[in-house]
PDB file of N, CA and C in Angstrom:
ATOM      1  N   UNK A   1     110.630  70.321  97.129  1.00  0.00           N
ATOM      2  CA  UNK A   1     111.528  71.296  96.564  1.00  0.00           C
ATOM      3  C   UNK A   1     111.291  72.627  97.278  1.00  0.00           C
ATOM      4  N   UNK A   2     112.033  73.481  97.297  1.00  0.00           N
ATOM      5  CA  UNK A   2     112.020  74.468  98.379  1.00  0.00           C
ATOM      6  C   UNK A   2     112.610  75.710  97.230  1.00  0.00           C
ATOM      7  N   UNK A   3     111.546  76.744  97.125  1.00  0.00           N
ATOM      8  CA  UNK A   3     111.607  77.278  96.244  1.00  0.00           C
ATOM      9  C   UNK A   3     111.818  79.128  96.953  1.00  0.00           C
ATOM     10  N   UNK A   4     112.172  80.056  96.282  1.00  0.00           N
ATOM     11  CA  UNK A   4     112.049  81.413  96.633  1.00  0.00           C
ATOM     12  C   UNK A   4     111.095  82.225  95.405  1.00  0.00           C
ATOM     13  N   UNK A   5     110.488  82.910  96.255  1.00  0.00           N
ATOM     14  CA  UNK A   5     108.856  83.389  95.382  1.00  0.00           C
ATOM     15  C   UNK A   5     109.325  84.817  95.685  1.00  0.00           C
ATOM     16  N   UNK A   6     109.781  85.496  94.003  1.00  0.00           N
ATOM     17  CA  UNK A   6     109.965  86.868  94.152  1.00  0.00           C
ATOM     18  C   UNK A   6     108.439  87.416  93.670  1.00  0.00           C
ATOM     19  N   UNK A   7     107.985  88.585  94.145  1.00  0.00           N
ATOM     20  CA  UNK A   7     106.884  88.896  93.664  1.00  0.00           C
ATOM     21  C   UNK A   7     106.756  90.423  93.219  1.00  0.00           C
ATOM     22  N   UNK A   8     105.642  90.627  92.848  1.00  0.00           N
ATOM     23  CA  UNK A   8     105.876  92.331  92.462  1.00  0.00           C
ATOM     24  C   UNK A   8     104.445  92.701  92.451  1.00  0.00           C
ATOM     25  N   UNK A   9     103.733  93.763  92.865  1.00  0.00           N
ATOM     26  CA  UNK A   9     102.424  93.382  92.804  1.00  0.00           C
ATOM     27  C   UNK A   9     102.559  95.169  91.378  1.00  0.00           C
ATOM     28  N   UNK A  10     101.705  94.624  90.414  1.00  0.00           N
ATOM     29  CA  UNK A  10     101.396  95.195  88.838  1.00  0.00           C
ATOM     30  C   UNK A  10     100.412  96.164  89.166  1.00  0.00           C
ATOM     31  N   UNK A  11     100.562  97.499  89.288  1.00  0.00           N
ATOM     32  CA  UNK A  11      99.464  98.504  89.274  1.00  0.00           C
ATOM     33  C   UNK A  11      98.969  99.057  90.371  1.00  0.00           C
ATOM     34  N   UNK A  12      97.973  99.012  90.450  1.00  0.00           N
ATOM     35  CA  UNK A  12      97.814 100.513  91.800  1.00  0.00           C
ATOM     36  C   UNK A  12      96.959  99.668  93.019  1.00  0.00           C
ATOM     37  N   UNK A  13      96.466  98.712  92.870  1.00  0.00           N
ATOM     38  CA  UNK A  13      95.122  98.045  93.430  1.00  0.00           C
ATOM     39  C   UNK A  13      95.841  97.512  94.733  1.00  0.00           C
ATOM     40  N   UNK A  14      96.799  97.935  95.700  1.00  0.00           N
ATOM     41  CA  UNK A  14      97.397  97.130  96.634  1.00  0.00           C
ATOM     42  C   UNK A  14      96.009  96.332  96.867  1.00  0.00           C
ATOM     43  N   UNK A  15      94.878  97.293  97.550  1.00  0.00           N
ATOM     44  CA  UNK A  15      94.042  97.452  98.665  1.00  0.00           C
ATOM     45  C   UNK A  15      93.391  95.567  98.354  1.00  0.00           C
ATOM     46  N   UNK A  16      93.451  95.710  96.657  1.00  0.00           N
ATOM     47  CA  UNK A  16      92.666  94.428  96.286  1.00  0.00           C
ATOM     48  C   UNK A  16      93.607  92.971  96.684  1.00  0.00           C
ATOM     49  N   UNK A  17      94.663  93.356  96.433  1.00  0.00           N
ATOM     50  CA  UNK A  17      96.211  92.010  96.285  1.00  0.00           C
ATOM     51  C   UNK A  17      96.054  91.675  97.887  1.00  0.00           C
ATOM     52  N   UNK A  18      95.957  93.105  98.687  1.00  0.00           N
ATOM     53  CA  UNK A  18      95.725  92.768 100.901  1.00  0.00           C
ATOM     54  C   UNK A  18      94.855  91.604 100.666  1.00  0.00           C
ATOM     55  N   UNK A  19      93.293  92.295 100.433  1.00  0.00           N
ATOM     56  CA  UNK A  19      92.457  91.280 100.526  1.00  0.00           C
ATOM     57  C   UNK A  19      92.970  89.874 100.069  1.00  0.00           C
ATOM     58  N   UNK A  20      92.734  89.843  98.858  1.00  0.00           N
ATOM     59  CA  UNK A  20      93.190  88.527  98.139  1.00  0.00           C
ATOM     60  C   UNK A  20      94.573  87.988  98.935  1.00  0.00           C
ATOM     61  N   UNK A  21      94.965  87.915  99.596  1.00  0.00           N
ATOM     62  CA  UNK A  21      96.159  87.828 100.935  1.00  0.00           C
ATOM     63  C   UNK A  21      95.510  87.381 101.930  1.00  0.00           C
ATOM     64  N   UNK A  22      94.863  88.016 102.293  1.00  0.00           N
ATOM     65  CA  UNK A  22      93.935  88.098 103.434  1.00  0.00           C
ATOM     66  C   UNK A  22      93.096  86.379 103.337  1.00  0.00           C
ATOM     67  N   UNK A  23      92.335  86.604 102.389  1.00  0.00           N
ATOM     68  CA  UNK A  23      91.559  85.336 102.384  1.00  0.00           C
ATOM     69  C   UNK A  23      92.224  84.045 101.957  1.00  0.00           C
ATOM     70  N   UNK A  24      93.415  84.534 101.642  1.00  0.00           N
ATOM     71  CA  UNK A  24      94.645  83.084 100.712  1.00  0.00           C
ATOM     72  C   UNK A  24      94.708  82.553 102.334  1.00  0.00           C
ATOM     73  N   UNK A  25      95.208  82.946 103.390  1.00  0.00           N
ATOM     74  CA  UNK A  25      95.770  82.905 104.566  1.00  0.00           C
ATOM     75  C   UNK A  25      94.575  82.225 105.129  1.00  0.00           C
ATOM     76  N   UNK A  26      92.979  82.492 105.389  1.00  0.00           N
ATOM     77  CA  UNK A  26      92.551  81.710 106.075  1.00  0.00           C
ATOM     78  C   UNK A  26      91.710  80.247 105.124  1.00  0.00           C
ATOM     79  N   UNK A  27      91.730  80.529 104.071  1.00  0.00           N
ATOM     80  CA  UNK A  27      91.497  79.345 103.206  1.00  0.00           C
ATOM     81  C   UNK A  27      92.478  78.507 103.079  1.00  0.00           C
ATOM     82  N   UNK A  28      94.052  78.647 103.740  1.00  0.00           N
ATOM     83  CA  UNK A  28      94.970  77.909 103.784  1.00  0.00           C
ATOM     84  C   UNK A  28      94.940  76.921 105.213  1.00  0.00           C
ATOM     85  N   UNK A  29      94.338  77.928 105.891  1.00  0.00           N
ATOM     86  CA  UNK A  29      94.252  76.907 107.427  1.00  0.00           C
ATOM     87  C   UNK A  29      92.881  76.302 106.976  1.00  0.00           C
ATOM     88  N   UNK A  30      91.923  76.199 106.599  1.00  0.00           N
ATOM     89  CA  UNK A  30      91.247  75.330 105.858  1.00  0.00           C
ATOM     90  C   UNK A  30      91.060  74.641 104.860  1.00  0.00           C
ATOM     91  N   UNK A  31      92.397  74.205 104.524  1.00  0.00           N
ATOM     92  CA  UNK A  31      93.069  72.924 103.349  1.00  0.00           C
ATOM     93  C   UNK A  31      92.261  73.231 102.130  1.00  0.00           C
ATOM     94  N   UNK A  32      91.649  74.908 101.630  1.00  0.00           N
ATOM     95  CA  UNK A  32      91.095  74.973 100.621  1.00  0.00           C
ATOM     96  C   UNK A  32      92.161  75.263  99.156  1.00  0.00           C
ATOM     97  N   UNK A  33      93.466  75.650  99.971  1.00  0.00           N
ATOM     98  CA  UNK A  33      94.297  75.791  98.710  1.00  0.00           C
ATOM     99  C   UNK A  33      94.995  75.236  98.455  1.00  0.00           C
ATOM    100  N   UNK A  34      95.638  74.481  97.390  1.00  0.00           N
ATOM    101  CA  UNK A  34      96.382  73.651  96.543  1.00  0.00           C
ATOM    102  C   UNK A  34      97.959  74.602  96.565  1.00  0.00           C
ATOM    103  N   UNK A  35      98.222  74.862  97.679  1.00  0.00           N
ATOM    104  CA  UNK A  35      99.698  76.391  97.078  1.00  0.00           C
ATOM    105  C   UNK A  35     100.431  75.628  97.774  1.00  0.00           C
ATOM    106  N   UNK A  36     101.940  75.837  97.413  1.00  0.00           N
ATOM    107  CA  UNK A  36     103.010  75.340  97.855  1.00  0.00           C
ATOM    108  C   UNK A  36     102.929  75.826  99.559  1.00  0.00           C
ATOM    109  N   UNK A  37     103.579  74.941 100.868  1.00  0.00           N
ATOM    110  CA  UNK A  37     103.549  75.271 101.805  1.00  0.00           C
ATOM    111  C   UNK A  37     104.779  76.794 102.121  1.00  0.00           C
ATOM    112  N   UNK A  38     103.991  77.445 103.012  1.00  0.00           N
ATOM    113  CA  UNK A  38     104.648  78.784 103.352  1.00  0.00           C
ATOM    114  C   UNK A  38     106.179  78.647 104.642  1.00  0.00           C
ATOM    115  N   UNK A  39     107.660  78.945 104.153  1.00  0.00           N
ATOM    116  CA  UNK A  39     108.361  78.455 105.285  1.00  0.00           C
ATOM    117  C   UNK A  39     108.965  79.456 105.571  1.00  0.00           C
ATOM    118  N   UNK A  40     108.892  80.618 105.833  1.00  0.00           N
ATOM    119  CA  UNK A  40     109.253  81.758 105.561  1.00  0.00           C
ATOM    120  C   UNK A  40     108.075  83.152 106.297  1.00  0.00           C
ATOM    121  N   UNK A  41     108.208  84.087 106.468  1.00  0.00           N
ATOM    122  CA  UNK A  41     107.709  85.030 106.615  1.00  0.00           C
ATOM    123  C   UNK A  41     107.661  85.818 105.310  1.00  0.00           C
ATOM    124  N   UNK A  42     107.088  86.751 105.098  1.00  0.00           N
ATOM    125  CA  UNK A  42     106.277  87.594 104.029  1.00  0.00           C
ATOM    126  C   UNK A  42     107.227  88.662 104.079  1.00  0.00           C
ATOM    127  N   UNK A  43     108.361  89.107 103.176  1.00  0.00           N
ATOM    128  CA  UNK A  43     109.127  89.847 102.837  1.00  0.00           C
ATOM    129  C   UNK A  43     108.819  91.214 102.436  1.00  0.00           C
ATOM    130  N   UNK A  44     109.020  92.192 102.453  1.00  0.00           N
ATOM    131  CA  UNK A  44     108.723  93.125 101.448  1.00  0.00           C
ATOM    132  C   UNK A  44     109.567  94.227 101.292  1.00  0.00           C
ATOM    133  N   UNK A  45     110.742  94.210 100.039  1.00  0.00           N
ATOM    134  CA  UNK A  45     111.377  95.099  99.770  1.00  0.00           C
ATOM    135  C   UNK A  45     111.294  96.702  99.993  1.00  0.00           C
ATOM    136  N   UNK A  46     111.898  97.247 101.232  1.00  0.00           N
ATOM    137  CA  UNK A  46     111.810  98.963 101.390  1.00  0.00           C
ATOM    138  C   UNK A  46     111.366  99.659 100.146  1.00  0.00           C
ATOM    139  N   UNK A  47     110.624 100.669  99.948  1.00  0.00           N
ATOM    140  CA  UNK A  47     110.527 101.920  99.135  1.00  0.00           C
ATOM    141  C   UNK A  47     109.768 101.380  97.689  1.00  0.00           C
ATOM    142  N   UNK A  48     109.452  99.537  97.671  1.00  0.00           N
ATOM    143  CA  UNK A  48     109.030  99.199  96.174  1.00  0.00           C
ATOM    144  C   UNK A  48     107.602  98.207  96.880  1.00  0.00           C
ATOM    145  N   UNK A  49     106.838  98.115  95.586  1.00  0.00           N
ATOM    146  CA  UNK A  49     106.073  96.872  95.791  1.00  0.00           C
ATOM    147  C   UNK A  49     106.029  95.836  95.363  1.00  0.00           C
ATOM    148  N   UNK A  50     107.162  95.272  95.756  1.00  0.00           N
ATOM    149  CA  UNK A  50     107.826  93.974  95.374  1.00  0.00           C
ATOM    150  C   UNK A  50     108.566  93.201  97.044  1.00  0.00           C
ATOM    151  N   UNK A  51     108.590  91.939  96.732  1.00  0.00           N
ATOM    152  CA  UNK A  51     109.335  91.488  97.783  1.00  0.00           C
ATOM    153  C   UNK A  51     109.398  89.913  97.741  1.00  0.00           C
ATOM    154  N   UNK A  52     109.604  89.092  98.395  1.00  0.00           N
ATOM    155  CA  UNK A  52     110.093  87.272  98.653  1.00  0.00           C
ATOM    156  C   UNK A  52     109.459  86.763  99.751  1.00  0.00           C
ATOM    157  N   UNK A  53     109.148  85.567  99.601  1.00  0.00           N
ATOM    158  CA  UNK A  53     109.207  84.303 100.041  1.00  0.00           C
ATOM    159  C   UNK A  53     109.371  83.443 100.037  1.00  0.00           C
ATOM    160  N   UNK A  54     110.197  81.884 101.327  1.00  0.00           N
ATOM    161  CA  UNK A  54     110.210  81.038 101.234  1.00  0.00           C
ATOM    162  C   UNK A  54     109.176  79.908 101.105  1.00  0.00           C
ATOM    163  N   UNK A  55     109.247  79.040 100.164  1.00  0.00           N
ATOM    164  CA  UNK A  55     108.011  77.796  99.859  1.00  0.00           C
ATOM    165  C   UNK A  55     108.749  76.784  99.797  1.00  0.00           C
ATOM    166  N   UNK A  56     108.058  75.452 100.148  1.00  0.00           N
ATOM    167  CA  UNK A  56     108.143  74.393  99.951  1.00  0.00           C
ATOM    168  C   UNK A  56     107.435  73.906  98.986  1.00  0.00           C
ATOM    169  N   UNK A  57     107.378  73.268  97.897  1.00  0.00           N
ATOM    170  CA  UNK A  57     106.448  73.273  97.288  1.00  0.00           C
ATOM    171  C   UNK A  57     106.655  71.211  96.489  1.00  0.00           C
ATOM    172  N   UNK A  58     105.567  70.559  96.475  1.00  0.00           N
ATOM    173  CA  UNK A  58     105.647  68.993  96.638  1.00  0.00           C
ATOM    174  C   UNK A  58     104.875  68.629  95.369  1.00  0.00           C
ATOM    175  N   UNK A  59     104.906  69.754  94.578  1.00  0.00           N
ATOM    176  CA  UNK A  59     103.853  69.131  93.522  1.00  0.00           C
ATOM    177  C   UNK A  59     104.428  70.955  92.955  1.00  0.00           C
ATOM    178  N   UNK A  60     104.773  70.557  91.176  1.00  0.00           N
ATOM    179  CA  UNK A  60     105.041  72.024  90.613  1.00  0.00           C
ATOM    180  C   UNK A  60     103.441  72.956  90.392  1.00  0.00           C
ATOM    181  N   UNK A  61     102.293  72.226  90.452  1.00  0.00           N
ATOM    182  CA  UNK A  61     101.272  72.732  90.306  1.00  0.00           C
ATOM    183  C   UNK A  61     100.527  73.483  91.290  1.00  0.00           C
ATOM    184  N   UNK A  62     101.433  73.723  92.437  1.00  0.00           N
ATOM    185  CA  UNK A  62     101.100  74.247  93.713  1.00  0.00           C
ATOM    186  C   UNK A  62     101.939  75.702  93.336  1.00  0.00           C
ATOM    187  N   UNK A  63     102.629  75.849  92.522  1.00  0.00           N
ATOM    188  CA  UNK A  63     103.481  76.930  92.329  1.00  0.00           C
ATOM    189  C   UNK A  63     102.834  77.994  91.175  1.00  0.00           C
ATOM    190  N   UNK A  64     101.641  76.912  90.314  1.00  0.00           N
ATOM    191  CA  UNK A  64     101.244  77.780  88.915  1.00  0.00           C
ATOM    192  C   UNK A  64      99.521  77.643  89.428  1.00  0.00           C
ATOM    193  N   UNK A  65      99.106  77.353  90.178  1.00  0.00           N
ATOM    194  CA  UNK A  65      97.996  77.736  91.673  1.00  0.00           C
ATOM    195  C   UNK A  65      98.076  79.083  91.947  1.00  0.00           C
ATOM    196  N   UNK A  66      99.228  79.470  92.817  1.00  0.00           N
ATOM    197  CA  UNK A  66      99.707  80.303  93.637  1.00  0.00           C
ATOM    198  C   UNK A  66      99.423  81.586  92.485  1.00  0.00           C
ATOM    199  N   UNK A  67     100.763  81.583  91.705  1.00  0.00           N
ATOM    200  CA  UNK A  67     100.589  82.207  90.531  1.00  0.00           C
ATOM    201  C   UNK A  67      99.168  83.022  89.774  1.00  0.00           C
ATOM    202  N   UNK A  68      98.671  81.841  89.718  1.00  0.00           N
ATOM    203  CA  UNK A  68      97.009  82.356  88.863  1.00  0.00           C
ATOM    204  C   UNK A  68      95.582  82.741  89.841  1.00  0.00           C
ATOM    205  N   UNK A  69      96.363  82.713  91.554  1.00  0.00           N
ATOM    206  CA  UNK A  69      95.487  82.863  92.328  1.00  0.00           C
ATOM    207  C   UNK A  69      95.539  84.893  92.405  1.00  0.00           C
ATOM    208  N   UNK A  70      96.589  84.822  92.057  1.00  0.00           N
ATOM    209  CA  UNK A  70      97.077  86.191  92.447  1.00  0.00           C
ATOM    210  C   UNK A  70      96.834  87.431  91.154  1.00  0.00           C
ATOM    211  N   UNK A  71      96.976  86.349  89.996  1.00  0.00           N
ATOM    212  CA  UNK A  71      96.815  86.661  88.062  1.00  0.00           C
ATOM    213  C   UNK A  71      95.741  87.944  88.171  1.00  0.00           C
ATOM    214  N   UNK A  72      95.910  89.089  87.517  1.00  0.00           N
ATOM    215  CA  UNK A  72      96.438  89.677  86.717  1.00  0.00           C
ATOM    216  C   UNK A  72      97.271  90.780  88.032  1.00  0.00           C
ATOM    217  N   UNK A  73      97.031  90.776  88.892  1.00  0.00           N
ATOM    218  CA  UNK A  73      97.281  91.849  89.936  1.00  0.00           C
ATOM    219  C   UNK A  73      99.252  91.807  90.123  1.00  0.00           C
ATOM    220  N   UNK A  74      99.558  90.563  90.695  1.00  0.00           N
ATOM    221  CA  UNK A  74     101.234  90.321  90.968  1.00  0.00           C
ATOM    222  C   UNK A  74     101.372  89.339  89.854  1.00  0.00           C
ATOM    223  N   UNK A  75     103.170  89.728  89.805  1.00  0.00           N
ATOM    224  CA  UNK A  75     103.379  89.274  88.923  1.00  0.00           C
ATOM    225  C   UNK A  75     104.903  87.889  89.802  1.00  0.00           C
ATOM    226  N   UNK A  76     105.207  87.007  89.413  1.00  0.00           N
ATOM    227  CA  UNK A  76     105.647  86.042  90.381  1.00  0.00           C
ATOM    228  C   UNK A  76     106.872  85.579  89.734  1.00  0.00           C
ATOM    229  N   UNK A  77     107.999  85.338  90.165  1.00  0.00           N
ATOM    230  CA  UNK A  77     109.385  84.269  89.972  1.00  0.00           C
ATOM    231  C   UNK A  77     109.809  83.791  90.984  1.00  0.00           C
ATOM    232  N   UNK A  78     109.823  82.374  90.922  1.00  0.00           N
ATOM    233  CA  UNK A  78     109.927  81.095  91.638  1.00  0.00           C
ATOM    234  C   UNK A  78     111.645  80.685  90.850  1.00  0.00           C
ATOM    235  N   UNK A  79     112.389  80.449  92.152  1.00  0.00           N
ATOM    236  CA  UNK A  79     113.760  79.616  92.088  1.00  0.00           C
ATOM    237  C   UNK A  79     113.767  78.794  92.751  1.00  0.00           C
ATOM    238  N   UNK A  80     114.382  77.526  92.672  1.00  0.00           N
ATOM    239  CA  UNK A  80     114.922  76.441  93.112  1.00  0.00           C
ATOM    240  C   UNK A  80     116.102  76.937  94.265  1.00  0.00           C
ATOM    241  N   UNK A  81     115.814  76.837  95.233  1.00  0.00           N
ATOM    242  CA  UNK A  81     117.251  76.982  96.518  1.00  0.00           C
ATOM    243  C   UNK A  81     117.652  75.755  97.111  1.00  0.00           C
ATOM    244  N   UNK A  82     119.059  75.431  97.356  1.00  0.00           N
ATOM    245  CA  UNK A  82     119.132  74.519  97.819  1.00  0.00           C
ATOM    246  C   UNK A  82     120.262  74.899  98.689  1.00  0.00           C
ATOM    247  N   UNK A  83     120.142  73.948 100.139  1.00  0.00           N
ATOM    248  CA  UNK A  83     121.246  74.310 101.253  1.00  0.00           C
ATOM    249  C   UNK A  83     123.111  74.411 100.566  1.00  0.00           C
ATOM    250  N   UNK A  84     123.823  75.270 100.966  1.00  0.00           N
ATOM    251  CA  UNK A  84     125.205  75.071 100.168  1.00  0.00           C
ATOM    252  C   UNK A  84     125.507  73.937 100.756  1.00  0.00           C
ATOM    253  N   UNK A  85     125.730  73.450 102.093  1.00  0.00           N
ATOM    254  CA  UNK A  85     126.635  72.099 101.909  1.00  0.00           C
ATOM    255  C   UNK A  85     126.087  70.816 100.956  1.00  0.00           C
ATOM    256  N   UNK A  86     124.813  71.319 100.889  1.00  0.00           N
ATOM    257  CA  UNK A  86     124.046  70.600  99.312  1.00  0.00           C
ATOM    258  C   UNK A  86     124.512  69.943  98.530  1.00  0.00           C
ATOM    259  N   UNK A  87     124.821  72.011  97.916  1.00  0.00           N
ATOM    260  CA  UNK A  87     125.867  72.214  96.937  1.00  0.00           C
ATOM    261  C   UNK A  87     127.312  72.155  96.739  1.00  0.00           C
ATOM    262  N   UNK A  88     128.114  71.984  97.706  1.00  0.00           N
ATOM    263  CA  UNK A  88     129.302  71.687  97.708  1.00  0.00           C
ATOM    264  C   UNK A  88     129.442  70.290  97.583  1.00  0.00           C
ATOM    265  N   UNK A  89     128.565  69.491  98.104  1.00  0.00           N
ATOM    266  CA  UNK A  89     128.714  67.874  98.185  1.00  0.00           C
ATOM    267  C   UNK A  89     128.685  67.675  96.400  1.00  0.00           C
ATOM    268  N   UNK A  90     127.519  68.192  96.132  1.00  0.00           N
ATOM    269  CA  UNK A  90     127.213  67.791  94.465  1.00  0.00           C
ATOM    270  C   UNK A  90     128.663  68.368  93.633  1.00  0.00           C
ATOM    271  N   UNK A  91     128.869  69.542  94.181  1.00  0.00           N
ATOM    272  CA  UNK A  91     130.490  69.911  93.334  1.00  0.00           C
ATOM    273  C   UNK A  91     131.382  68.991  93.757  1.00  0.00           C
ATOM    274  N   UNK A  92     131.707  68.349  94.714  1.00  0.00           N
ATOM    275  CA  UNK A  92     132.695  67.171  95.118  1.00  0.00           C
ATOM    276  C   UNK A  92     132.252  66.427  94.391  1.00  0.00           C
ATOM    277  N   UNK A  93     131.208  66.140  94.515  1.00  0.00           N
ATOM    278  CA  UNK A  93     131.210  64.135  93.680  1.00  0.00           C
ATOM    279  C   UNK A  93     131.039  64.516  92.384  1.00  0.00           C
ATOM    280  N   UNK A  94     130.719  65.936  91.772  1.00  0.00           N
ATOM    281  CA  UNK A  94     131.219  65.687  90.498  1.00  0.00           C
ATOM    282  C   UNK A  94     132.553  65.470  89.957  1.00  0.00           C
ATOM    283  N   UNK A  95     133.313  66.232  90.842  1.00  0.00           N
ATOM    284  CA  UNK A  95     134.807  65.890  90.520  1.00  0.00           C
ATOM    285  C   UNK A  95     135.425  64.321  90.450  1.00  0.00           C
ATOM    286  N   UNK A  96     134.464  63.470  91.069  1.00  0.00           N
ATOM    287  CA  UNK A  96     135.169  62.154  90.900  1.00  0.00           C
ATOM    288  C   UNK A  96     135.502  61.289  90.256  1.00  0.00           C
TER     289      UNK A  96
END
């Protein structure tokens, strides 16, 4: 499932959320984290501290991982995306 990860980071501590970033990234190239795979580059909304990313994610528990890796600092919303000709196919064959 291929999900979009809005995020927001809660309070003043960037410096702590970098780190905790920092070490998510190389504990990921060493298969230490359970997080949905990253397909996307690291977003970050102009003028706020908030921003998106794309995930793949193969297991929903890779998504509430992610989530509680980050807990109490960002705060996280995960959507379901799916390609439109996807979605247009599924609106056709419902019509049938």
């Amino acid at each position: 499932m291929i999900v979009i990860g809005y995020w927001e980071i809660v309070g003043e501590d960037i410096d702590e959320v970098i780190s905790l970033y920092q070490q998510a990234l190389e504990d990921r190239k060493k298969g230490k984290l359970n997080h949905p795979k990253m397909v996307s580059d690291n977003y970050v909304i102009s003028g706020a501290n908030s921003g998106f990313r794309i995930f793949e994610a193969t297991d929903p528990i890779q998504i509430e991982n992610l989530k509680y890796y980050y807990y109490p600092l960002m705060e996280w919303e995960f959507v379901p995306i799916i390609k439109a000709e996807d979605s247009i196919k599924a609106y056709m064959d419902s019509k049938k």
